[in-house]
Protein backbone atom coordinates (compact mmCIF):
# COMPACT_ATOMS: atom_id res chain seq x y z
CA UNK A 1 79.93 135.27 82.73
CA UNK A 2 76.72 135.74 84.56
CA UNK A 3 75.91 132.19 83.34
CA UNK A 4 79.22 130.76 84.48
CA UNK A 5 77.92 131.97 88.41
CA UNK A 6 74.66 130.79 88.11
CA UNK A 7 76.09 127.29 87.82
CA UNK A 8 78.25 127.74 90.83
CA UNK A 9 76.24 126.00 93.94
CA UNK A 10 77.35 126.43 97.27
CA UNK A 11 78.15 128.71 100.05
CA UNK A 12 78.49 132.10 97.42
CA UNK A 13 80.84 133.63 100.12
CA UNK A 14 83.50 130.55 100.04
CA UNK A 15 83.24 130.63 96.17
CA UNK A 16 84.46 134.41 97.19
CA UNK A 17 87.26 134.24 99.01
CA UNK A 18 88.88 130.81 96.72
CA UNK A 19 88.57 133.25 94.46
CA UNK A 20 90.16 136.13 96.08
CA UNK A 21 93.47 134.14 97.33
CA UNK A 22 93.80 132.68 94.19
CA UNK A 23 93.82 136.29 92.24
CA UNK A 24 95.93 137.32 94.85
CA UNK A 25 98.50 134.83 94.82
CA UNK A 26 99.72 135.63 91.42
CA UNK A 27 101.58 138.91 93.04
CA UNK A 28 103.67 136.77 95.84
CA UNK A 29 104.28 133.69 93.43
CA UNK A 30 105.26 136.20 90.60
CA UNK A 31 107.89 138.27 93.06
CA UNK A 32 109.18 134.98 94.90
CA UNK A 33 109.64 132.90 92.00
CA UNK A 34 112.94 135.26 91.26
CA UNK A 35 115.21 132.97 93.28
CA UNK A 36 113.93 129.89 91.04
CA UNK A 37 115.04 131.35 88.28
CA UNK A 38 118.10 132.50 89.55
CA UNK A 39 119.06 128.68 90.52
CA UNK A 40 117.89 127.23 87.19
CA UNK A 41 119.85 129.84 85.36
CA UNK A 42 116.97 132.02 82.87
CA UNK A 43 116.54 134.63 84.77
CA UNK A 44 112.77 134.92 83.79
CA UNK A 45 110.35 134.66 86.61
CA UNK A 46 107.20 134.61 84.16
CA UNK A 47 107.33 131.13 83.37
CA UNK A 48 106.51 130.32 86.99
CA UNK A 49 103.72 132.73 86.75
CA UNK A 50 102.23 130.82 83.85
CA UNK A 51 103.05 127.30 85.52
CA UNK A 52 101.65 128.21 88.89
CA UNK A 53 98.13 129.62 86.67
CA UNK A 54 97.69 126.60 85.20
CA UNK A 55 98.25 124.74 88.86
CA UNK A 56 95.22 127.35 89.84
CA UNK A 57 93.27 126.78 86.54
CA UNK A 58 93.31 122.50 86.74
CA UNK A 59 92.69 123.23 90.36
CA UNK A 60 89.26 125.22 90.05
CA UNK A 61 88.08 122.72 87.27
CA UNK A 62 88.57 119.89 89.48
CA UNK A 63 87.01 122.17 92.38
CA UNK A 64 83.87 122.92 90.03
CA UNK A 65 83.48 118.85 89.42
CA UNK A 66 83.67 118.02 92.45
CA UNK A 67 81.27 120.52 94.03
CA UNK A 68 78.90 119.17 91.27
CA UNK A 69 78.48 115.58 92.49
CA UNK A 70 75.85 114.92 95.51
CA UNK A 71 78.41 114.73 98.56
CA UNK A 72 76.99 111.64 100.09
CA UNK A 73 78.75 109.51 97.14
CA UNK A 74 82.42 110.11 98.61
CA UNK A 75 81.21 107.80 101.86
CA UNK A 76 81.41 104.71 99.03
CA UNK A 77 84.45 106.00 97.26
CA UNK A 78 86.79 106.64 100.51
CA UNK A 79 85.84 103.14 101.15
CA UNK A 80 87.67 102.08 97.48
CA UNK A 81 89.74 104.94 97.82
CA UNK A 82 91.67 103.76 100.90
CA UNK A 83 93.45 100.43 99.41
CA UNK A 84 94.27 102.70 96.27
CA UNK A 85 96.40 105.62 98.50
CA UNK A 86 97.82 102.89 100.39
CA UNK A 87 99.14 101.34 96.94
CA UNK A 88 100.03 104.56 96.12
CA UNK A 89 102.24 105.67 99.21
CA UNK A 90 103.93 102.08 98.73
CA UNK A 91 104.56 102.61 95.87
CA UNK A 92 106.53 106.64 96.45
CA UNK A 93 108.17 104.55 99.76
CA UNK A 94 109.81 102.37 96.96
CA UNK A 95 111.41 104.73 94.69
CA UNK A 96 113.86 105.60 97.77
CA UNK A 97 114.34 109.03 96.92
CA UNK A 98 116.77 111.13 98.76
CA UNK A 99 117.32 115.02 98.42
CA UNK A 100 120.73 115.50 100.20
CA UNK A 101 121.25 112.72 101.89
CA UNK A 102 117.93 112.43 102.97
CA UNK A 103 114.88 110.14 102.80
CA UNK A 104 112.38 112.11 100.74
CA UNK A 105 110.11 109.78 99.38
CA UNK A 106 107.00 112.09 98.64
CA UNK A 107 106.53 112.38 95.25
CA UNK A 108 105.41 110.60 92.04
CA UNK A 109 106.02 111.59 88.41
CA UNK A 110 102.36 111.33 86.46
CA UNK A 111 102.69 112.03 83.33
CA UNK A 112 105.64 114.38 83.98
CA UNK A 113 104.17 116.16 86.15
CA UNK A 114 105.17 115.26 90.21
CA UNK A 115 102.31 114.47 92.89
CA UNK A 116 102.48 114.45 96.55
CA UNK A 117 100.96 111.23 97.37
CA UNK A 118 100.40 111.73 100.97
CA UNK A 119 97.44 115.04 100.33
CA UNK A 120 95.68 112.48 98.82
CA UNK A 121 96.05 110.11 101.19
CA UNK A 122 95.09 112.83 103.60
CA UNK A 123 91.86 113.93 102.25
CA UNK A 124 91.08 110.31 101.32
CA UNK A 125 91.41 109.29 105.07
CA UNK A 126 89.27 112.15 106.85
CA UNK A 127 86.63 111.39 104.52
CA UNK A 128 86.34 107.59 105.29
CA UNK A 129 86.74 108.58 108.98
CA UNK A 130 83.90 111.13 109.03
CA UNK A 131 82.27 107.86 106.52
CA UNK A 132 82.97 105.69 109.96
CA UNK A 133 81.70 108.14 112.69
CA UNK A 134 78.71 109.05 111.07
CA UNK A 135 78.11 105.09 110.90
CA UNK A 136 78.47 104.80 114.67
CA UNK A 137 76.57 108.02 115.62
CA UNK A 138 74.76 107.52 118.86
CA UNK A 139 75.59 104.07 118.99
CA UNK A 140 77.23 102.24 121.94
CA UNK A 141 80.42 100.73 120.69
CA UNK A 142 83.47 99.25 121.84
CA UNK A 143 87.02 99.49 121.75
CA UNK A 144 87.50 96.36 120.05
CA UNK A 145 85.02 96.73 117.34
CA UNK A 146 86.70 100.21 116.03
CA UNK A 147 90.42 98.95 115.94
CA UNK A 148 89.99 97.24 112.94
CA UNK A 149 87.42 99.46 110.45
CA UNK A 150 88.68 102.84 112.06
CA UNK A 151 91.57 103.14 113.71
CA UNK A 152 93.95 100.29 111.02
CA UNK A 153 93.77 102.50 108.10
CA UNK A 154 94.82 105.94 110.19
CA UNK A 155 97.92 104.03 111.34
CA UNK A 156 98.55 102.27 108.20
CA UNK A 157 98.45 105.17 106.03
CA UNK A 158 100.21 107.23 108.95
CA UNK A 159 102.71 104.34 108.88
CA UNK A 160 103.63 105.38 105.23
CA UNK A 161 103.94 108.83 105.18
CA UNK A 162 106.36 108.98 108.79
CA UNK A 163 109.44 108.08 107.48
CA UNK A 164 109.63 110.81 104.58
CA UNK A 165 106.86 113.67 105.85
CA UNK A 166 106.71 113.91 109.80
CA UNK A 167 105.00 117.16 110.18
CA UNK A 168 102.22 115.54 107.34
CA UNK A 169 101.98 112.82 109.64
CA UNK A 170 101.55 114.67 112.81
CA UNK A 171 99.24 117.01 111.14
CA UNK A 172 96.99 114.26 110.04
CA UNK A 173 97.29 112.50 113.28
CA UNK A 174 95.74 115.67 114.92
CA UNK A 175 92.62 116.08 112.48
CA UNK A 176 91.94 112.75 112.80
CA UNK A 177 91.85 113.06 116.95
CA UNK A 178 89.86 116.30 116.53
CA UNK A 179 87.64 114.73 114.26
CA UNK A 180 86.64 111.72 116.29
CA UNK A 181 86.27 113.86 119.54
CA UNK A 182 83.80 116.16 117.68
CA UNK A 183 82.31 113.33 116.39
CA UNK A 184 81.41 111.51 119.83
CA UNK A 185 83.77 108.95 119.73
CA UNK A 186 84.65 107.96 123.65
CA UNK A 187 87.51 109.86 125.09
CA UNK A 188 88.43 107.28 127.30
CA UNK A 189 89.65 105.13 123.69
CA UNK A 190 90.75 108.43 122.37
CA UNK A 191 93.40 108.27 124.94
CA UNK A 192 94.55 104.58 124.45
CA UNK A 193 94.81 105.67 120.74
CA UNK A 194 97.24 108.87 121.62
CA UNK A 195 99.11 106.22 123.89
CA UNK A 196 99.48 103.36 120.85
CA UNK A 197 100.75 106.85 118.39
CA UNK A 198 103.17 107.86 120.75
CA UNK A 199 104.43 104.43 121.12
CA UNK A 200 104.89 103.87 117.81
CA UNK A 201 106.56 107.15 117.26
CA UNK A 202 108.97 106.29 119.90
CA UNK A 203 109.44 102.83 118.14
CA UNK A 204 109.82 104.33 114.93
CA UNK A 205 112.52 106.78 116.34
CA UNK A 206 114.52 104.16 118.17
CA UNK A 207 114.57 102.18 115.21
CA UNK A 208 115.79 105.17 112.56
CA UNK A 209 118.56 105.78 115.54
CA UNK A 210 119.93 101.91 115.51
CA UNK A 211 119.21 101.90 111.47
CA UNK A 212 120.33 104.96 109.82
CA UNK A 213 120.80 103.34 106.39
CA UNK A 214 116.57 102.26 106.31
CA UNK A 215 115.93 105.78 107.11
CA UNK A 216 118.46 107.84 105.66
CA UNK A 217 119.34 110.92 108.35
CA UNK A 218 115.35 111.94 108.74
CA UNK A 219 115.08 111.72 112.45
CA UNK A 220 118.38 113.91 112.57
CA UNK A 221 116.48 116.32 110.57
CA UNK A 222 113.69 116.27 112.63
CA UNK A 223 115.78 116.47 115.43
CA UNK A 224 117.85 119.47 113.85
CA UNK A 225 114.97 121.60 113.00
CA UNK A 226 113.34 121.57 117.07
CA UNK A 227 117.27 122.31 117.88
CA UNK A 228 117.30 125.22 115.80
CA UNK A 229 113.78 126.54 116.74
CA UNK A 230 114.58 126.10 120.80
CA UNK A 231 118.29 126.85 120.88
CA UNK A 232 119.94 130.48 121.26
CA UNK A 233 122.33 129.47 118.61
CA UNK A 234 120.85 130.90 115.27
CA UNK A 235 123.88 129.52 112.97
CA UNK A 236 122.25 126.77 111.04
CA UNK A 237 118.53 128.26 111.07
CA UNK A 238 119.02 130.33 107.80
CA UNK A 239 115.69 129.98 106.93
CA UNK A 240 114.15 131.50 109.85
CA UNK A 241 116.75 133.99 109.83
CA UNK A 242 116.09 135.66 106.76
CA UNK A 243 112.63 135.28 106.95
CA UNK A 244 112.55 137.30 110.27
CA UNK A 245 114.53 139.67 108.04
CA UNK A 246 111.97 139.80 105.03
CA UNK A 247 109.12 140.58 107.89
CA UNK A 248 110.88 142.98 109.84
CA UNK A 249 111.92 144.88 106.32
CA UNK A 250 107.93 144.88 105.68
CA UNK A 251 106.77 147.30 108.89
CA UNK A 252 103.03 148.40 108.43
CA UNK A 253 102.82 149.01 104.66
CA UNK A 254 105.46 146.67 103.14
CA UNK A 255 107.92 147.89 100.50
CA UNK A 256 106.03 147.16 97.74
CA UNK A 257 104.70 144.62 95.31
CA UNK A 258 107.56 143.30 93.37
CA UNK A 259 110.37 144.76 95.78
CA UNK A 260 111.37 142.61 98.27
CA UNK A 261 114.96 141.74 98.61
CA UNK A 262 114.65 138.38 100.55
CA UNK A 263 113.42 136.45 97.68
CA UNK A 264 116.92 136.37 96.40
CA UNK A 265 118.30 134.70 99.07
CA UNK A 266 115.72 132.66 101.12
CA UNK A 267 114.89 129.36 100.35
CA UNK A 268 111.80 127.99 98.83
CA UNK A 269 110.15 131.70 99.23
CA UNK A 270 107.25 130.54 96.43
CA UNK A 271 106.14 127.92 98.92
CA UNK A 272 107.31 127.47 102.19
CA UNK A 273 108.08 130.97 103.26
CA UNK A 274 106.02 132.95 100.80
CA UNK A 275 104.02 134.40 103.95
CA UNK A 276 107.29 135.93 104.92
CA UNK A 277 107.58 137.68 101.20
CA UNK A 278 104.41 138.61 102.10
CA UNK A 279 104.45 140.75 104.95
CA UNK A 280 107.97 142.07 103.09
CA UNK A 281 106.06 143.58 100.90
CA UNK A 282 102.72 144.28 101.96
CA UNK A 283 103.06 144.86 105.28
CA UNK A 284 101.22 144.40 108.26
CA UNK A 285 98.11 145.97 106.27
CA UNK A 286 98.95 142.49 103.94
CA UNK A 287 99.36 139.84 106.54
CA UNK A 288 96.17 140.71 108.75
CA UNK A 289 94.48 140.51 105.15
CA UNK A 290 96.10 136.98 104.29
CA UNK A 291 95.26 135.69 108.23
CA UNK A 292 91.95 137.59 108.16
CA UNK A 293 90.39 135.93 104.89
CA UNK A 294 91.73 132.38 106.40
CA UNK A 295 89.33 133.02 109.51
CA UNK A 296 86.66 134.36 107.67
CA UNK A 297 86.91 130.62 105.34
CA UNK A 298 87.49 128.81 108.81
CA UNK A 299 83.98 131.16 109.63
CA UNK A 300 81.95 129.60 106.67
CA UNK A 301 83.36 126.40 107.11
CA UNK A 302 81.77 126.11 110.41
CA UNK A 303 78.25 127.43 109.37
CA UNK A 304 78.37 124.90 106.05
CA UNK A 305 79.25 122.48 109.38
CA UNK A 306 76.17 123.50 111.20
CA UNK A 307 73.76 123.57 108.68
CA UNK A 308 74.43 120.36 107.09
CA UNK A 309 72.04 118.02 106.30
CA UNK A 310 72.94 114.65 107.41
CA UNK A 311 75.58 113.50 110.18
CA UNK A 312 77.93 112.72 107.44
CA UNK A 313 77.61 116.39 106.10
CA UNK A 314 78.85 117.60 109.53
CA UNK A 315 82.03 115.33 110.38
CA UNK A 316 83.66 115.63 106.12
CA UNK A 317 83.28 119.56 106.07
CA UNK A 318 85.14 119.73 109.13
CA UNK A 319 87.39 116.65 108.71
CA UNK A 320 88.82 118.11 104.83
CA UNK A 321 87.90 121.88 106.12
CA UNK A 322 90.14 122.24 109.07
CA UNK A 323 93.45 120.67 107.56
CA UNK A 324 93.06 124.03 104.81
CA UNK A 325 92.86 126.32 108.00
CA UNK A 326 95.32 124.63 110.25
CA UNK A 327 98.08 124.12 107.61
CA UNK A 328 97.61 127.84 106.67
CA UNK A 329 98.11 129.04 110.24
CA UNK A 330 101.04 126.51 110.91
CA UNK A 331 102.92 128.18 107.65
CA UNK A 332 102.56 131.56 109.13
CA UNK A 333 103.89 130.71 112.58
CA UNK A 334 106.90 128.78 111.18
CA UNK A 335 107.79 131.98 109.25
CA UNK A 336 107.10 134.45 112.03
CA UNK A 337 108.95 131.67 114.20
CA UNK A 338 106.48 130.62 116.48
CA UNK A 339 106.96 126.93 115.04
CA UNK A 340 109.54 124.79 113.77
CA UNK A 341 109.98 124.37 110.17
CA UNK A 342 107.98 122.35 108.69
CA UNK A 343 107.74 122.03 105.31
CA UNK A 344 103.21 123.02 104.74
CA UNK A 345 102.69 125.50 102.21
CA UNK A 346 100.58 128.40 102.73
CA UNK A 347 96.84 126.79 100.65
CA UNK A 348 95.51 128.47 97.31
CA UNK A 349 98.75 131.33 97.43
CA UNK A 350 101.77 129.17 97.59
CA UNK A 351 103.39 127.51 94.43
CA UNK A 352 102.85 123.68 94.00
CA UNK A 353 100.44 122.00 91.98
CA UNK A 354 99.55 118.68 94.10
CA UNK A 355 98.45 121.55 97.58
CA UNK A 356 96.74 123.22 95.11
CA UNK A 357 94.67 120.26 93.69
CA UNK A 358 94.08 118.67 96.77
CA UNK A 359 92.91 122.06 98.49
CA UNK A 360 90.44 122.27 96.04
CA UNK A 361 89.64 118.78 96.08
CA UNK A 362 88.53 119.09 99.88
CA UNK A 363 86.72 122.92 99.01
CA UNK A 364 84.60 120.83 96.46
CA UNK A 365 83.46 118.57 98.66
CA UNK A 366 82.74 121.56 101.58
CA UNK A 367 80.58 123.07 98.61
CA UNK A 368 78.92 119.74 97.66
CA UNK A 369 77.47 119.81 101.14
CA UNK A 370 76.33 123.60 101.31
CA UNK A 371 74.51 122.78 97.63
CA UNK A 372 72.64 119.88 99.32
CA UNK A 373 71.73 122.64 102.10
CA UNK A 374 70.51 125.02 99.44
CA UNK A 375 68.57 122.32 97.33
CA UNK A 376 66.73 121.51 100.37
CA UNK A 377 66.17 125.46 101.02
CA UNK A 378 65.06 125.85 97.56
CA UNK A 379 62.66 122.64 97.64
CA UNK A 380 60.81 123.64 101.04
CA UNK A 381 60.55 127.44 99.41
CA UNK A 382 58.77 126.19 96.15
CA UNK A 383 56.34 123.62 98.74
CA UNK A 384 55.68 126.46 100.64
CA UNK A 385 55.04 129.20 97.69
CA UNK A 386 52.09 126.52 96.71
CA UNK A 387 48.82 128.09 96.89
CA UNK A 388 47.14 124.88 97.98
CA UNK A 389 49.56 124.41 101.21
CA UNK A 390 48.84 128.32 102.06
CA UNK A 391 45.31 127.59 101.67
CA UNK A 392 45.75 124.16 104.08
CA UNK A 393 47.52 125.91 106.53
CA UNK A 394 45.11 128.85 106.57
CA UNK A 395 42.24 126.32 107.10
């Protein structure tokens, strides 16, 4: 065991708290996963356990490969990367999937096993635009010359997740803008960009309005969901509804592991509203601890950030880090109602094996950096511990 950490590089406290949500999730997943088996008609919840462990387990081997290979060789590979997600979300656009009556077009089978193409896509892209700002850094540059090698691939790739994943799309949209405005790039072109997006959202609307059959009732769903989250009239936001239930059943302590009652009858409460199964049973004492250890990863994330080595270091820790901290805080609000629904899963706790992957895709990079850090740390140490440079400087 104690050799197992010695090969872990990296910020030791991130290593930490991965670790800790991932223990932790077993007691949610295990408890929510009761309404799955209710609908497929076993009645036994531990096969969900096992699945969503070996989710966790291919997760933290691809985490611990990943952290193992010098960071500044995903700048080449988003570059190859970028054509191959684009195939990729073509290719899940194609199969035309439709989950009741609507266009759901997010998923692949791989070898039996299903894959959200568009987390990929994500990660992919915020690495080759942290890749393209780093490139630029303290250059002058125009408009014109970023349109193509920047700003094509956010809107193509944006382009193909929209008509089957809005609140991906949006979510992506707004890391990328954060990105490039913490990595210099001129606010006066950030705000042609936000103009062009909003344009083409509007087109894109418009067009799924005169052309239902293209886009098979998704902007009515969209549409339906901000109804329900602004409107007085809580009849079709069921969801929400017994969520609000689940949390206000939880108090300060929660009822228990194991006990809530809302698993049985709200929706998708191993993913999308586990938070709310949560704070059922935990508490208030459990949902300051879920929120708390997100801020305290959002915390290391920024010194890994500060301390980087290179320009490049900087912009991909924040551009994969902040996705992990803002889709964790957007699946909290939906289920406490401060946000629409939208669909994110709560990172490293809630079942489904592509967010799982991917989230530890992006932490493996974040801990590629910090091991550059410490290599360097280590290397100036050893120079310095040399008896012949203490004897120099002493001269």
């Amino acid at each position: 065991m104690k050799r197992i950490f010695q090969n872990l590089k990296g910020d030791k406290f991130i290593w930490a708290i991965v670790g800790l949500l991932a223990i932790f999730s077993f007691i949610p997943v295990y408890s929510a996963s009761s309404n799955l088996a209710y609908l497929q008609g076993d009645g036994s919840t531990f096969k969900y356990l096992l699945k969503h462990g070996a989710h966790l387990f291919l997760g933290f081997i691809l985490l611990y490969v990943i952290h193992k290979v010098p960071y500044r060789f995903f700048r080449g590979l988003s570059i190859i990367m970028i054509p191959v997600v684009i195939l990729l979300l073509l290719y899940t656009m194609a199969q035309g999937t439709t989950i009741d009556g609507a266009n759901a077009s997010r998923w692949i089978n791989v070898g039996g096993l299903s894959f959200q193409t568009s987390t990929l896509a994500s990660v992919v892209l915020m690495v080759y635009v942290a890749r393209y700002l780093s490139k630029i850094h303290n250059k002058a540059i125009t408009f014109k010359e970023t349109l193509l090698p920047l700003w094509l691939p956010v809107f193509v790739i944006l382009a193909l997740i929209l008509p089957a994943n809005f609140s991906t799309t949006a979510i992506v949209f707004a890391m990328v803008v954060v990105l490039v405005f913490l990595g210099g790039y001129p606010l006066k072109y950030l705000g042609v960009i936000l103009g062009i997006g909003l344009v083409m959202l509007t087109i894109f609307i418009l067009s799924a309005k005169a052309f239902p059959g293209v886009f098979p009732n998704r902007v009515d769903t969209w549409i339906s969901r901000v109804e329900n989250f602004t409107s007085d009239d809580d009849t079709d936001a069921y969801q929400i509804e017994k969520a609000k239930i689940a949390i206000a059943t939880g108090g300060i302590t929660g009822t228990g592991a194991g006990k809530s009652v809302q698993r049985n009858f709200l929706p998708q409460s191993s993913s999308d509203f586990i938070y709310a199964i949560i704070v059922e049973e935990l508490g208030l004492i459990g949902a300051f601890g879920v929120m708390i250890a997100y801020l305290l990863l959002l915390f290391r994330l920024t010194i890994v950030a500060t301390k980087a080595d290179s320009v490049f270091g900087k912009l991909v820790v924040i551009g994969v880090g902040l996705p992990i901290i803002f889709q964790a805080l957007i699946n909290m609000a939906v289920a406490v109602e401060l946000f629409p629904v939208t669909g994110q899963t709560l990172p490293l706790i809630s079942s489904g094996g592509t967010s799982i992957w991917m989230t530890c895709l992006s932490l493996g990079i974040i801990l590629s950096v910090s091991a550059k850090r410490e290599a360097i740390k280590q290397m100036e140490s050893e120079e310095s511990d040399n008896p012949l440079d203490i004897l120099s400087e002493a001269i």
